[in-house]
N, C-alpha and C. Protein backbone atom coordinates (compact mmCIF):
# COMPACT_ATOMS: atom_id res chain seq x y z
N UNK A 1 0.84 -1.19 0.00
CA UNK A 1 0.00 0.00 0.00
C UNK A 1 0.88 1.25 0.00
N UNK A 2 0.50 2.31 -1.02
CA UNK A 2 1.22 3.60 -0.91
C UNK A 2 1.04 4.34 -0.29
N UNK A 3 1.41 4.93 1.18
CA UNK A 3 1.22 5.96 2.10
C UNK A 3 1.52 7.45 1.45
N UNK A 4 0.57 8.35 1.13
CA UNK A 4 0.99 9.55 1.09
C UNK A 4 0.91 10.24 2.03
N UNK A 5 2.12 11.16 2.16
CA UNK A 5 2.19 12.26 3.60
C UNK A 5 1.19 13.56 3.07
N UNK A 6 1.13 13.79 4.25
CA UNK A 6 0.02 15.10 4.25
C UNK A 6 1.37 16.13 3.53
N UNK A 7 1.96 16.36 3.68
CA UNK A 7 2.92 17.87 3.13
C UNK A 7 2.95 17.54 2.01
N UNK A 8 2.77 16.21 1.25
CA UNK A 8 3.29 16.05 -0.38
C UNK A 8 2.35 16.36 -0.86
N UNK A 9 0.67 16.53 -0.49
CA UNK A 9 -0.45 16.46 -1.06
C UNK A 9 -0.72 18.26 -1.64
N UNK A 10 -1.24 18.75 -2.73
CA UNK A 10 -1.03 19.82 -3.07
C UNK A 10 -2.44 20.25 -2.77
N UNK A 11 -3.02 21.55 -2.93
CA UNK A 11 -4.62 22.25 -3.06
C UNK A 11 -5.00 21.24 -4.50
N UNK A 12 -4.84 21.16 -4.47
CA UNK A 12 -5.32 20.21 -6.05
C UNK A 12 -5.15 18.89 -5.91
N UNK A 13 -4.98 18.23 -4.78
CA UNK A 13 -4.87 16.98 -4.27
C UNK A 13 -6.12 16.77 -3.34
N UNK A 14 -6.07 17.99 -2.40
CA UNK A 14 -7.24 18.22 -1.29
C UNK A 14 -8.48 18.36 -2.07
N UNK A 15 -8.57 19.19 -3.46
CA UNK A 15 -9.38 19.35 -3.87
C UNK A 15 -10.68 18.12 -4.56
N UNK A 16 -9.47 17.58 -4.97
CA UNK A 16 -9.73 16.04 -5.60
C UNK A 16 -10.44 15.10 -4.67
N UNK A 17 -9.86 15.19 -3.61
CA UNK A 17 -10.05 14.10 -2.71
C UNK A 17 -11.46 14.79 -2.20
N UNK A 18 -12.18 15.94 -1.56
CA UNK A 18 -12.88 16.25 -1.36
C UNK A 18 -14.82 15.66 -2.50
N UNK A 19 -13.28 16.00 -3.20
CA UNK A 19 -15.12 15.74 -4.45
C UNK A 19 -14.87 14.68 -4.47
N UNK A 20 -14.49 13.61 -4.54
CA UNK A 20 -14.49 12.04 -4.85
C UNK A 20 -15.20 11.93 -3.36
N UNK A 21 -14.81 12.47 -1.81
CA UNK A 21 -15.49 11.72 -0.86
C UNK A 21 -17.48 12.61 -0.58
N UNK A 22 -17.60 14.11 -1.44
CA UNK A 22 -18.89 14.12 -1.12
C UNK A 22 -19.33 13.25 -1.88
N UNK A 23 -18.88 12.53 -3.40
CA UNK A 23 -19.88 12.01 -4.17
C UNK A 23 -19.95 10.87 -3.66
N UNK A 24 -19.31 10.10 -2.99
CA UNK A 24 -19.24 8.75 -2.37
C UNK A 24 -20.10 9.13 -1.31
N UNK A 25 -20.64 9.63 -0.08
CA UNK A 25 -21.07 10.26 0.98
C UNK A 25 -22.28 10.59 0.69
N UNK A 26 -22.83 11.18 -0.89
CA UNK A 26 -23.71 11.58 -1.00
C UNK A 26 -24.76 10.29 -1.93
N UNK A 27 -23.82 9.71 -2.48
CA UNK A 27 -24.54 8.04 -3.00
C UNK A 27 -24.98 7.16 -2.46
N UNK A 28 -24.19 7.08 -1.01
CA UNK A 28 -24.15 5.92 -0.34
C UNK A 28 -25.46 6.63 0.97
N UNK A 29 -25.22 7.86 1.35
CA UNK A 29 -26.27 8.30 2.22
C UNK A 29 -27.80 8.19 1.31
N UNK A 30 -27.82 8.70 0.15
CA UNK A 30 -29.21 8.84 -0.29
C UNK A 30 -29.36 7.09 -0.66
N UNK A 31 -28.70 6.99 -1.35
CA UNK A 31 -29.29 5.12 -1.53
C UNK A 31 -29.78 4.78 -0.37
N UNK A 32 -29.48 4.61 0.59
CA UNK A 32 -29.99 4.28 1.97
C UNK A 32 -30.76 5.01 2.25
N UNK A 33 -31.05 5.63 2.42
CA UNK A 33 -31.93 7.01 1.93
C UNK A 33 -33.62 6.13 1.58
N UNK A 34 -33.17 6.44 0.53
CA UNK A 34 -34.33 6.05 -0.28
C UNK A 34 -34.70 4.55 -0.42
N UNK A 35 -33.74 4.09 -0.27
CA UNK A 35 -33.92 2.22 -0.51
C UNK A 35 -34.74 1.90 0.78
N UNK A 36 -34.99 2.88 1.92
CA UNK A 36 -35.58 2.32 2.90
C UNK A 36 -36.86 2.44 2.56
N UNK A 37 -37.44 2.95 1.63
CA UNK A 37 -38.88 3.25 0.55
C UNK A 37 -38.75 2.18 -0.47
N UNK A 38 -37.15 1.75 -0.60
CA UNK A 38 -38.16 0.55 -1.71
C UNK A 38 -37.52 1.23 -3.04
N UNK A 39 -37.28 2.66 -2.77
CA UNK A 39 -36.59 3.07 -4.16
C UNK A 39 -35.15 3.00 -4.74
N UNK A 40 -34.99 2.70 -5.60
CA UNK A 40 -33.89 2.54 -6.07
C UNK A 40 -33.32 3.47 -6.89
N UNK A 41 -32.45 4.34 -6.14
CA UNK A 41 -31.90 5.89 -6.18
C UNK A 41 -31.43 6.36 -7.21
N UNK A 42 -30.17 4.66 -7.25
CA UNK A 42 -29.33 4.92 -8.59
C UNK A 42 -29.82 5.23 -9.89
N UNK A 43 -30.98 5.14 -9.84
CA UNK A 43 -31.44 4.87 -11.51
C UNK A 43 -32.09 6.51 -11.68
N UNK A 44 -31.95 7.06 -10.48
CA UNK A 44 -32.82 8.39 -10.65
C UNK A 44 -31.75 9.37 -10.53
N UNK A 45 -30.35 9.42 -9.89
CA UNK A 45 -29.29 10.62 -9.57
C UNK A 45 -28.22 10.36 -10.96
N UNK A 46 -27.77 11.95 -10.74
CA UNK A 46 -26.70 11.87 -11.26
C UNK A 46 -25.05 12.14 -10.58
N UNK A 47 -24.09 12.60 -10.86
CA UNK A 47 -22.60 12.75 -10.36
C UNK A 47 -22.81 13.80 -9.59
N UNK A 48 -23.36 14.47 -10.56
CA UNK A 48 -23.65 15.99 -9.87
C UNK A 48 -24.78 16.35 -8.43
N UNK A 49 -26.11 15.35 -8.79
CA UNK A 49 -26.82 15.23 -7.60
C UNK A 49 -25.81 14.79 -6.37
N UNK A 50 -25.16 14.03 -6.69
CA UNK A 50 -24.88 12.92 -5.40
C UNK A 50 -23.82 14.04 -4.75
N UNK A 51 -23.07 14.95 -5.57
CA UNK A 51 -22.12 16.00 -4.87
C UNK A 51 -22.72 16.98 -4.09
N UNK A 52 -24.09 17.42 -4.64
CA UNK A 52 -24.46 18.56 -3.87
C UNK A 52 -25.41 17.85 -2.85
N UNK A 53 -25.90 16.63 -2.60
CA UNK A 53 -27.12 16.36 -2.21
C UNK A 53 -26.51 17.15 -0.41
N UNK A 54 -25.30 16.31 0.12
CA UNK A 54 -24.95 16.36 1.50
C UNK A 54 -24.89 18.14 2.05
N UNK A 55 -24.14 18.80 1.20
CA UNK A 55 -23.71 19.79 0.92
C UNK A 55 -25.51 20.99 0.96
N UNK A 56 -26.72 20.54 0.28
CA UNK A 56 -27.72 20.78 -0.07
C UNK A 56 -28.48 20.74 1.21
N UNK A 57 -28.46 19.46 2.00
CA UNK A 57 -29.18 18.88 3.56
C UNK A 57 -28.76 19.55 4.54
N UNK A 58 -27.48 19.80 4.64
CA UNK A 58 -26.81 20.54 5.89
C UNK A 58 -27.37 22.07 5.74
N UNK A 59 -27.11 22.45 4.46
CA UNK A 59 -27.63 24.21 4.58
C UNK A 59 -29.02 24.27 4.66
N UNK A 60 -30.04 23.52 3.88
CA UNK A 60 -31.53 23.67 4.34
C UNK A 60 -31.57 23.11 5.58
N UNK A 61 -31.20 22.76 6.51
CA UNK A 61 -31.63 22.27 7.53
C UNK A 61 -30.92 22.22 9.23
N UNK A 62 -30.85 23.28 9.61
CA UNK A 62 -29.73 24.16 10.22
C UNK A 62 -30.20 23.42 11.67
N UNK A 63 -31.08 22.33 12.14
CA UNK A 63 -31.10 21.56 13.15
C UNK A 63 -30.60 20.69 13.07
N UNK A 64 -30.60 19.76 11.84
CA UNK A 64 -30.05 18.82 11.69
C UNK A 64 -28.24 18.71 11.75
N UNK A 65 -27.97 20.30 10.75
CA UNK A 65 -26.80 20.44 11.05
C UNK A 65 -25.73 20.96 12.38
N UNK A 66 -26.58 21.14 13.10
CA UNK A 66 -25.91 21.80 15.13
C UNK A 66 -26.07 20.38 15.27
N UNK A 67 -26.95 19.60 15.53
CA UNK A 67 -26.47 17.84 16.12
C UNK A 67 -25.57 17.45 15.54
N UNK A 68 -25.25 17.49 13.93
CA UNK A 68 -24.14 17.01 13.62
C UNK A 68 -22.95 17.44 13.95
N UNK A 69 -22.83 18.40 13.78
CA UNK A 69 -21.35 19.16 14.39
C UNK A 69 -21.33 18.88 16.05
N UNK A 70 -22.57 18.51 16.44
CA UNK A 70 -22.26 18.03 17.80
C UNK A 70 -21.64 16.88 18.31
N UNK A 71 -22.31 16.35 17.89
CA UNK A 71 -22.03 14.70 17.44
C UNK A 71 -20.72 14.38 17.03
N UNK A 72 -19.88 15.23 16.22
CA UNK A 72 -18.96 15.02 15.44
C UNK A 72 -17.72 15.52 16.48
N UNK A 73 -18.24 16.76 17.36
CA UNK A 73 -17.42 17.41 18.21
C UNK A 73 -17.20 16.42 19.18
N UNK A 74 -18.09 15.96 19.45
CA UNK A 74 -18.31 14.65 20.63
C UNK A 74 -16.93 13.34 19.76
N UNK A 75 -17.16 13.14 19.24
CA UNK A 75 -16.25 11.54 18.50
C UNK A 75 -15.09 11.94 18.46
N UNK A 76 -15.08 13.41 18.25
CA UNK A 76 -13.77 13.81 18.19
C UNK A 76 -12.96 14.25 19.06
N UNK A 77 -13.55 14.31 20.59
CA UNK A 77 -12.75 14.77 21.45
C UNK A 77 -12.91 13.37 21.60
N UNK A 78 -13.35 12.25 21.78
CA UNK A 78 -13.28 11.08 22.31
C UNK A 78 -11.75 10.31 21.66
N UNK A 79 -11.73 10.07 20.58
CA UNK A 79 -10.99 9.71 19.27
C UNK A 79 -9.84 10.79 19.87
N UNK A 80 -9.72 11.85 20.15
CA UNK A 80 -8.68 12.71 20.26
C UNK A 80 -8.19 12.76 21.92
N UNK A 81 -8.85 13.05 22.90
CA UNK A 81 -8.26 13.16 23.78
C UNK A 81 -8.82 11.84 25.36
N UNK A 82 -10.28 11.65 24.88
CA UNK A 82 -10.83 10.80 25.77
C UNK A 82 -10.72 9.46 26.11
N UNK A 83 -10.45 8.90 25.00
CA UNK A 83 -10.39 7.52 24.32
C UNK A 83 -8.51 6.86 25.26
N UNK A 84 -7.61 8.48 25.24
CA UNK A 84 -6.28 7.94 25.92
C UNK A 84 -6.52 7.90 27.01
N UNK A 85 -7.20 8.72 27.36
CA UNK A 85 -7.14 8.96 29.27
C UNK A 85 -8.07 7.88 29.45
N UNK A 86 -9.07 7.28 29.25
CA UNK A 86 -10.20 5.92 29.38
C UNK A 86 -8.73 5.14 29.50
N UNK A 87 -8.03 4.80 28.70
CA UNK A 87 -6.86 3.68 28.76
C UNK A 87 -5.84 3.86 29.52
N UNK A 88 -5.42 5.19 29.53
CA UNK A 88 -4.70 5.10 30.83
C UNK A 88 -5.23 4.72 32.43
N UNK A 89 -6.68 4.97 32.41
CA UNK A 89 -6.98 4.87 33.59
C UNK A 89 -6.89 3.22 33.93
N UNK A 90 -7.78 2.53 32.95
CA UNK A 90 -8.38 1.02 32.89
C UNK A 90 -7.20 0.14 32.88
N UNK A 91 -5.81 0.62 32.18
CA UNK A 91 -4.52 0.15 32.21
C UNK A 91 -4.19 -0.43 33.61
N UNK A 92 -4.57 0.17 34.47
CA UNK A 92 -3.62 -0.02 35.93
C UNK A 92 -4.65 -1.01 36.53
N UNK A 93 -5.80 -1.27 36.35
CA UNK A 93 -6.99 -2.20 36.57
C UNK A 93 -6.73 -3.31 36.53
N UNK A 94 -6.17 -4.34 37.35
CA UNK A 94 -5.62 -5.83 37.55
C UNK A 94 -6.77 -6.70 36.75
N UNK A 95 -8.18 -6.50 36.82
CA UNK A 95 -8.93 -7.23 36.10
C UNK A 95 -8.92 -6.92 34.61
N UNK A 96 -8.43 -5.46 34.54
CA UNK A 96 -8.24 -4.87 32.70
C UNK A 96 -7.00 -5.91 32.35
N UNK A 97 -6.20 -6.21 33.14
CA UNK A 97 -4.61 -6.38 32.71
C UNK A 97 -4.49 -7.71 32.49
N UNK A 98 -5.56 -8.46 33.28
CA UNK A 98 -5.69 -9.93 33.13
C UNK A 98 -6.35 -10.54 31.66
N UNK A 99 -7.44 -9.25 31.25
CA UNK A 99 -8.28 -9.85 30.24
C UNK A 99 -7.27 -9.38 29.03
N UNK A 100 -6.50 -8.44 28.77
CA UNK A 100 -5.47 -7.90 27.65
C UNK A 100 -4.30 -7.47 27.79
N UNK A 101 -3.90 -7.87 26.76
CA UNK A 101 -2.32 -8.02 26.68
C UNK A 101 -1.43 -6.36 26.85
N UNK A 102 -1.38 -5.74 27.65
CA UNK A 102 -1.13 -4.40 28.33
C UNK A 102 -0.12 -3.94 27.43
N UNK A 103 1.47 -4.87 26.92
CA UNK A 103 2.47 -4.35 26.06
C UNK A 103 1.98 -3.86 24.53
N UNK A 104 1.45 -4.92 24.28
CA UNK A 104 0.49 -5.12 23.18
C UNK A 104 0.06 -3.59 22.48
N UNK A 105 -0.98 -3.08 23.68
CA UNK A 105 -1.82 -2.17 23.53
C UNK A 105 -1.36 -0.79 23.66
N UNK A 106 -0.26 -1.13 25.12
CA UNK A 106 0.55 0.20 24.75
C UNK A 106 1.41 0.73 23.40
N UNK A 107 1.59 -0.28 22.55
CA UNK A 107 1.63 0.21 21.61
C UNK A 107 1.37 0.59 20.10
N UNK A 108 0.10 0.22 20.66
CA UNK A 108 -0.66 0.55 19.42
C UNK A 108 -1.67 1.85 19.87
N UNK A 109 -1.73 2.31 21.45
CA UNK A 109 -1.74 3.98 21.62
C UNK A 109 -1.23 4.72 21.26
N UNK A 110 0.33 3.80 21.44
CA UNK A 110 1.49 4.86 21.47
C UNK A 110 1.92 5.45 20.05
N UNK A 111 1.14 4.50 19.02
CA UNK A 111 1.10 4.85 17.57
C UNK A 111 0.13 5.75 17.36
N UNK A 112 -1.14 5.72 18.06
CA UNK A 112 -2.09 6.46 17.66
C UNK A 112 -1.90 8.08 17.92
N UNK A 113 -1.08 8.21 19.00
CA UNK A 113 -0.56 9.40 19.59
C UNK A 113 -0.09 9.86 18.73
N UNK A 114 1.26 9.57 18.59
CA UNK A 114 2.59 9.89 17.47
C UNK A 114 1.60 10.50 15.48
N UNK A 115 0.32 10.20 15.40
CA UNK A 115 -0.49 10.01 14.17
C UNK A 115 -0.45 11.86 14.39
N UNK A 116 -0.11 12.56 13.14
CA UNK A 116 -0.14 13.84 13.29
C UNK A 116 -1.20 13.76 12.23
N UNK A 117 -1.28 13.39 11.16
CA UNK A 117 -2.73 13.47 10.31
C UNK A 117 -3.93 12.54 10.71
N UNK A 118 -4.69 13.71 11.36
CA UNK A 118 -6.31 13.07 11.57
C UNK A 118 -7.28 13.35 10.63
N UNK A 119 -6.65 14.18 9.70
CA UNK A 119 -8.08 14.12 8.57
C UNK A 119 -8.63 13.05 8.40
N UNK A 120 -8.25 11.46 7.31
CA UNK A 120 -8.92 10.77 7.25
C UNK A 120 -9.72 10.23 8.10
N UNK A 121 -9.24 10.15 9.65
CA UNK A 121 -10.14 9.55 10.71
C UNK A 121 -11.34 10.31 11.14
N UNK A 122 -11.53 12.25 10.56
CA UNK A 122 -12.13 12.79 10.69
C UNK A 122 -13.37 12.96 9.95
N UNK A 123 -12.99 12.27 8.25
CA UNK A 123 -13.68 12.34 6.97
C UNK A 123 -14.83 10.85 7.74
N UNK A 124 -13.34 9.86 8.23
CA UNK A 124 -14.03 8.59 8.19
C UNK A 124 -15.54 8.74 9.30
N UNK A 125 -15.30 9.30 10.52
CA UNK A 125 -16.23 9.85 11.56
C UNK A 125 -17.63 10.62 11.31
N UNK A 126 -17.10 11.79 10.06
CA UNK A 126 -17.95 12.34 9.60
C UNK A 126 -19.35 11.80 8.58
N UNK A 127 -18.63 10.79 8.04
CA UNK A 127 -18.80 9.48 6.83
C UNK A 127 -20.15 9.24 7.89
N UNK A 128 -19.41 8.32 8.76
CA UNK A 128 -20.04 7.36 9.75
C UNK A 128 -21.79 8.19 10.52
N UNK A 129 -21.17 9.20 10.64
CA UNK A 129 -22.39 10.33 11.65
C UNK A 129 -23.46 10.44 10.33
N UNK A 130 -23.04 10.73 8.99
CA UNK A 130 -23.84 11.39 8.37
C UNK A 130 -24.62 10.27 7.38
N UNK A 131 -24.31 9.23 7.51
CA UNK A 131 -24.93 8.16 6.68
C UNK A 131 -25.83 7.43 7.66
N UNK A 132 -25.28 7.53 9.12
CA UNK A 132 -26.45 7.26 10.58
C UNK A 132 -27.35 7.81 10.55
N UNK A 133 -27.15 9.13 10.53
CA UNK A 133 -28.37 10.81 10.34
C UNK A 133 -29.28 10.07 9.35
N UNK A 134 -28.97 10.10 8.23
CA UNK A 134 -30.16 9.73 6.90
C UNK A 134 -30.57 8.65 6.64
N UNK A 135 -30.05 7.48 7.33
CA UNK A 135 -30.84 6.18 7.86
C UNK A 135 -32.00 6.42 8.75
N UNK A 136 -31.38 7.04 10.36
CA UNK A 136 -32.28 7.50 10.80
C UNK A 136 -33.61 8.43 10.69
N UNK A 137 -33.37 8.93 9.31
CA UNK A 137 -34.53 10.05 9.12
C UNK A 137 -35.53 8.80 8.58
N UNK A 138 -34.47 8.17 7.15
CA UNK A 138 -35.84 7.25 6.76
C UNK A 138 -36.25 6.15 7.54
N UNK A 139 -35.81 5.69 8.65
CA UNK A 139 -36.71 5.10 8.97
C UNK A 139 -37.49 5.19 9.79
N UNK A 140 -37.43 6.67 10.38
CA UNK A 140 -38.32 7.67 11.23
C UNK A 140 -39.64 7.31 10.30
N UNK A 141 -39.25 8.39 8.74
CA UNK A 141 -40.15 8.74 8.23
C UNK A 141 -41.16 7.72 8.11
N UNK A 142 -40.28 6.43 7.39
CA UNK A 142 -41.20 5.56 6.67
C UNK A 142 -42.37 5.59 7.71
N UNK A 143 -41.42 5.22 9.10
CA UNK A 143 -42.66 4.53 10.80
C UNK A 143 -43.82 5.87 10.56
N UNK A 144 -43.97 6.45 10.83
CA UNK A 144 -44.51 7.68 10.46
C UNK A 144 -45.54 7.49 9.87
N UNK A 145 -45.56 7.72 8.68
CA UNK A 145 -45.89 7.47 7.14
C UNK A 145 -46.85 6.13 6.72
N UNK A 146 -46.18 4.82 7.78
CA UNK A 146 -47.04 3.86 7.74
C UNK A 146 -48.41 3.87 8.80
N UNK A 147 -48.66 4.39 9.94
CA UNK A 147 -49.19 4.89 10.36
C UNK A 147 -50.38 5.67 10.35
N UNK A 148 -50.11 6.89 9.91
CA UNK A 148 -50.86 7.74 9.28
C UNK A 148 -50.39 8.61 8.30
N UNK A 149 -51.49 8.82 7.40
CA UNK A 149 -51.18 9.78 5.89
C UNK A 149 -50.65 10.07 5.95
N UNK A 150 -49.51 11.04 4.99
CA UNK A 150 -48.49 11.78 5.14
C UNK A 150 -49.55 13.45 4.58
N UNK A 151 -48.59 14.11 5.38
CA UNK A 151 -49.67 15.73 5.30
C UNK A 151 -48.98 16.19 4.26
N UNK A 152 -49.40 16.91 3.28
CA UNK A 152 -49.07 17.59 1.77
C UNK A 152 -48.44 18.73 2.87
N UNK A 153 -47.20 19.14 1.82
CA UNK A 153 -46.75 20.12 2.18
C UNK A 153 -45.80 20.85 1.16
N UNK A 154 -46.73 20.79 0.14
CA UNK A 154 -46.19 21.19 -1.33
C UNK A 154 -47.59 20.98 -2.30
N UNK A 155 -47.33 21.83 -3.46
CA UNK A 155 -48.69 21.84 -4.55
C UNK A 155 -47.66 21.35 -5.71
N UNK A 156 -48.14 20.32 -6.21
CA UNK A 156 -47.08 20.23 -7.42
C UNK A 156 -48.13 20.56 -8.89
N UNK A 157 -48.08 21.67 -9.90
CA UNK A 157 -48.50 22.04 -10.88
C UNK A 157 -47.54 21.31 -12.35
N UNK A 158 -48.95 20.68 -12.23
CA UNK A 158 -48.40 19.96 -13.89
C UNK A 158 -48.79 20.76 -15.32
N UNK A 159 -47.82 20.53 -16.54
CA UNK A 159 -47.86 20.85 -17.27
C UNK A 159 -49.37 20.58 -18.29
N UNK A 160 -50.21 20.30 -17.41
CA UNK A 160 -51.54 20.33 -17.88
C UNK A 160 -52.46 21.19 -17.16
N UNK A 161 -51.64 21.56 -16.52
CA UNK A 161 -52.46 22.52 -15.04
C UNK A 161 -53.38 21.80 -13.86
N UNK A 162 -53.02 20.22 -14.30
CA UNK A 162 -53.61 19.76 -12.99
C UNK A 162 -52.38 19.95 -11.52
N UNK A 163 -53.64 19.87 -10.76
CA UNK A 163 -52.45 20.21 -9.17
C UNK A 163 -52.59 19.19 -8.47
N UNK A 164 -51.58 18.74 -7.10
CA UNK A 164 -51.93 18.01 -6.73
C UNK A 164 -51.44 18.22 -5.50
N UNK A 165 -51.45 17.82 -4.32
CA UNK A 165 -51.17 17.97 -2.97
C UNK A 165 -50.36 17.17 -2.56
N UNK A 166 -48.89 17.21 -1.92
CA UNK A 166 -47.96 16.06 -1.67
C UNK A 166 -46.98 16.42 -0.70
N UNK A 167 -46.72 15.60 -0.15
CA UNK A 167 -45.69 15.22 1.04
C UNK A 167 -44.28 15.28 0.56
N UNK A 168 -43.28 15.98 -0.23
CA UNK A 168 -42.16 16.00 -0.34
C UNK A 168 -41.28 15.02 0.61
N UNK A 169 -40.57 14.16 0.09
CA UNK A 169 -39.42 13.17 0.52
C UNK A 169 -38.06 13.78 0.01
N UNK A 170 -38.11 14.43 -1.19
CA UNK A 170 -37.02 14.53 -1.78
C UNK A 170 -37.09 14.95 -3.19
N UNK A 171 -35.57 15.73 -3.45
CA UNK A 171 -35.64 16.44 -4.65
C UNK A 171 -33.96 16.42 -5.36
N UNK A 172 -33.88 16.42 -6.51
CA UNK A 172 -32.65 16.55 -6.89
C UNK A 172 -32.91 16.89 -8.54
N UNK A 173 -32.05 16.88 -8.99
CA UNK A 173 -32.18 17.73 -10.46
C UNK A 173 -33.38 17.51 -11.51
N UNK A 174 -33.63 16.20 -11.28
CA UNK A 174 -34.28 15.44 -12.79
C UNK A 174 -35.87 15.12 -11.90
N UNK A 175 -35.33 14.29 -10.90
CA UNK A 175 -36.94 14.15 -9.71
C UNK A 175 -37.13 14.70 -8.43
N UNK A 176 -39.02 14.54 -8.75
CA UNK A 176 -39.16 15.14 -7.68
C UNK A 176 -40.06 13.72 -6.66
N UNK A 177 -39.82 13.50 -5.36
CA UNK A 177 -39.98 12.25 -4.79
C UNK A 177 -40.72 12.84 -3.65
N UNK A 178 -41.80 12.10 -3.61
CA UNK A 178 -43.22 12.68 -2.09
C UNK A 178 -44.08 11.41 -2.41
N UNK A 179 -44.82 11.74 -1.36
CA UNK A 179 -46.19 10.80 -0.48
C UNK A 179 -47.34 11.67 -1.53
N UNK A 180 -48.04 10.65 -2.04
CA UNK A 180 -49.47 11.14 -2.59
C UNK A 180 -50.44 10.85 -0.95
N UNK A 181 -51.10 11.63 -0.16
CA UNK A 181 -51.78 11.36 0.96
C UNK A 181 -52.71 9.99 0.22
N UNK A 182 -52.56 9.28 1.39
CA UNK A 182 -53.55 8.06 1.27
C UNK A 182 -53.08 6.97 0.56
N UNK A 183 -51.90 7.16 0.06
CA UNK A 183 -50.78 6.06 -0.47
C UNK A 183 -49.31 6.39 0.08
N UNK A 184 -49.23 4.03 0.56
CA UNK A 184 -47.97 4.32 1.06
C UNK A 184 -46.68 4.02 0.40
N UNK A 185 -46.58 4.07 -1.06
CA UNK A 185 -45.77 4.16 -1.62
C UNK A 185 -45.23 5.64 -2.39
N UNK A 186 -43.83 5.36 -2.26
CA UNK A 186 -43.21 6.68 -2.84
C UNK A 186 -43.24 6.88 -4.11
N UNK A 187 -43.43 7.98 -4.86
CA UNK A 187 -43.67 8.63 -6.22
C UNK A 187 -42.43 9.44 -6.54
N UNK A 188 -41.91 9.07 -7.99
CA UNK A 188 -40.91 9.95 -8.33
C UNK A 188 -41.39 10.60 -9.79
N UNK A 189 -41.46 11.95 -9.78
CA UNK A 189 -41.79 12.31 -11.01
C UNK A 189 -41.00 12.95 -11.74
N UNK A 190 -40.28 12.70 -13.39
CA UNK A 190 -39.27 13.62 -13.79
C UNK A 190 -39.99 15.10 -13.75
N UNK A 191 -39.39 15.93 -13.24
CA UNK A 191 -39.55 17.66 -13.11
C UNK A 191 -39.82 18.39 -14.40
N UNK A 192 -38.90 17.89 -15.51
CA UNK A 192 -38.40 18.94 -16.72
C UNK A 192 -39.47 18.20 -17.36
N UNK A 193 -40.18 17.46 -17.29
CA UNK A 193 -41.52 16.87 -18.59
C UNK A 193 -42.95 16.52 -17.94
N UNK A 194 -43.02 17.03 -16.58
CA UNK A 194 -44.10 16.88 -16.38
C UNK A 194 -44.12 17.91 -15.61
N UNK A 195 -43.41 18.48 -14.74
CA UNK A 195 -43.77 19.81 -13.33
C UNK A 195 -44.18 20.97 -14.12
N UNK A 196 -44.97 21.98 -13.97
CA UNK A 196 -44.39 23.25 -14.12
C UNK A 196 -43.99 24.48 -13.21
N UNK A 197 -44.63 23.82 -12.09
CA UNK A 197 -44.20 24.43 -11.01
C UNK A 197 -44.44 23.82 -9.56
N UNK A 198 -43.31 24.20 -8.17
CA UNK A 198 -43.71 23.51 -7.61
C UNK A 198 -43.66 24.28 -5.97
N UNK A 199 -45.12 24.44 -5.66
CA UNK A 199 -45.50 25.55 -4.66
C UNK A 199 -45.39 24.92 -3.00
N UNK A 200 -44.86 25.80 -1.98
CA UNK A 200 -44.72 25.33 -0.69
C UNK A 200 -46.01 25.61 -0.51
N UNK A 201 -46.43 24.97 0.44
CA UNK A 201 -47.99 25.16 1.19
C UNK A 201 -47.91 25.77 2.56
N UNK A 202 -48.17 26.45 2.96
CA UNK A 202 -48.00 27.20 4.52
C UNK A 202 -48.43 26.26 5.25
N UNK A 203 -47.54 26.04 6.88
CA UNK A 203 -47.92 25.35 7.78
C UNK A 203 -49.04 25.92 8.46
N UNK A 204 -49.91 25.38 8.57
CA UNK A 204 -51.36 25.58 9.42
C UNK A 204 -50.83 26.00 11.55
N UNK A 205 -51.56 27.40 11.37
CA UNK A 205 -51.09 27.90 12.65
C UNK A 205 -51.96 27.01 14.09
């Protein structure tokens, strides 16, 4: 395996690597995503959806994004400073020392210490939090949803001028994906050949 050092890597290395991990991040979160509906994502995104989708969720949704950075702040002081002091303490623990091999372990801390690049473990963390997040939404939603109707919260105007009332799940360049109330399957409609417009509905005070 080829180790590259962080100093050899250029802005055009970082840059690279960035877009290769939202589009991976943003494929693998929405497939899961949506496959928890039964839909099958791939056949509906493109390169470009899957880059902005993560990038798209965090800025519309400024609750979702304070837990994450919480969450993330949390793994990371753990991973960074918590995770040694837990082992130093449990180290001196005659029942810790009996069940694991103490030389062993000291040095594979003592490697983790000495690790001056934490990006990847940070990407990998971030990976981990944000593909949890959008599991967890769908299978909030679906429970939800199976339950009772889903409430319209959008007018979608078709290019015939019929309208219709719908539960938005999701949106990205080509479809648009919601709950028809009173059905519990998900609907994807291409935008550019059938929408002509597509109206928020005010939340009821």
């Amino acid at each position: 395996m080829i180790k590259i050092e962080e100093d050899k890597l250029s802005l055009q290395d970082y840059f690279y690597i960035g877009y290769l991990y939202l589009i991976i991040l943003g494929i693998v979160s929405d497939a899961i995503f949506y496959g928890i509906f039964g839909v099958s994502y791939l056949n509906y995104t493109t390169i470009l959806d899957a880059l902005i989708s993560p990038i798209s969720l965090l800025t519309n949704n400024w609750r979702i994004t304070l837990i994450l950075i919480f969450m993330f702040w949390i793994m990371h002081l753990y991973f960074s400073r918590w995770m040694f002091k837990m082992y130093a303490y449990f180290r001196e623990k005659k029942w810790y020392q009996k069940i694991y091999n103490i030389e062993k372990w000291d040095k594979k801390y003592e490697k983790l210490k000495q690790r001056k690049n934490q990006l990847p473990g940070l990407m990998f963390i971030f990976f981990l939090l944000f593909v949890s997040m959008r599991t967890g939404m769908g299978i909030g939603m679906k429970q939800k949803f199976s339950k009772q109707d889903a409430v319209p919260n959008y007018t979608l105007v078709f290019k015939d001028n019929t309208k219709l009332d719908v539960r938005k799940i999701g949106q990205n360049s080509a479809y648009f994906f919601y709950f028809i109330p009173g059905e519990k399957e998900i609907t994807a409609t291409p935008i550019s050949d059938n929408i002509k417009q597509i109206k928020r509905l005010r939340k009821e005070k």
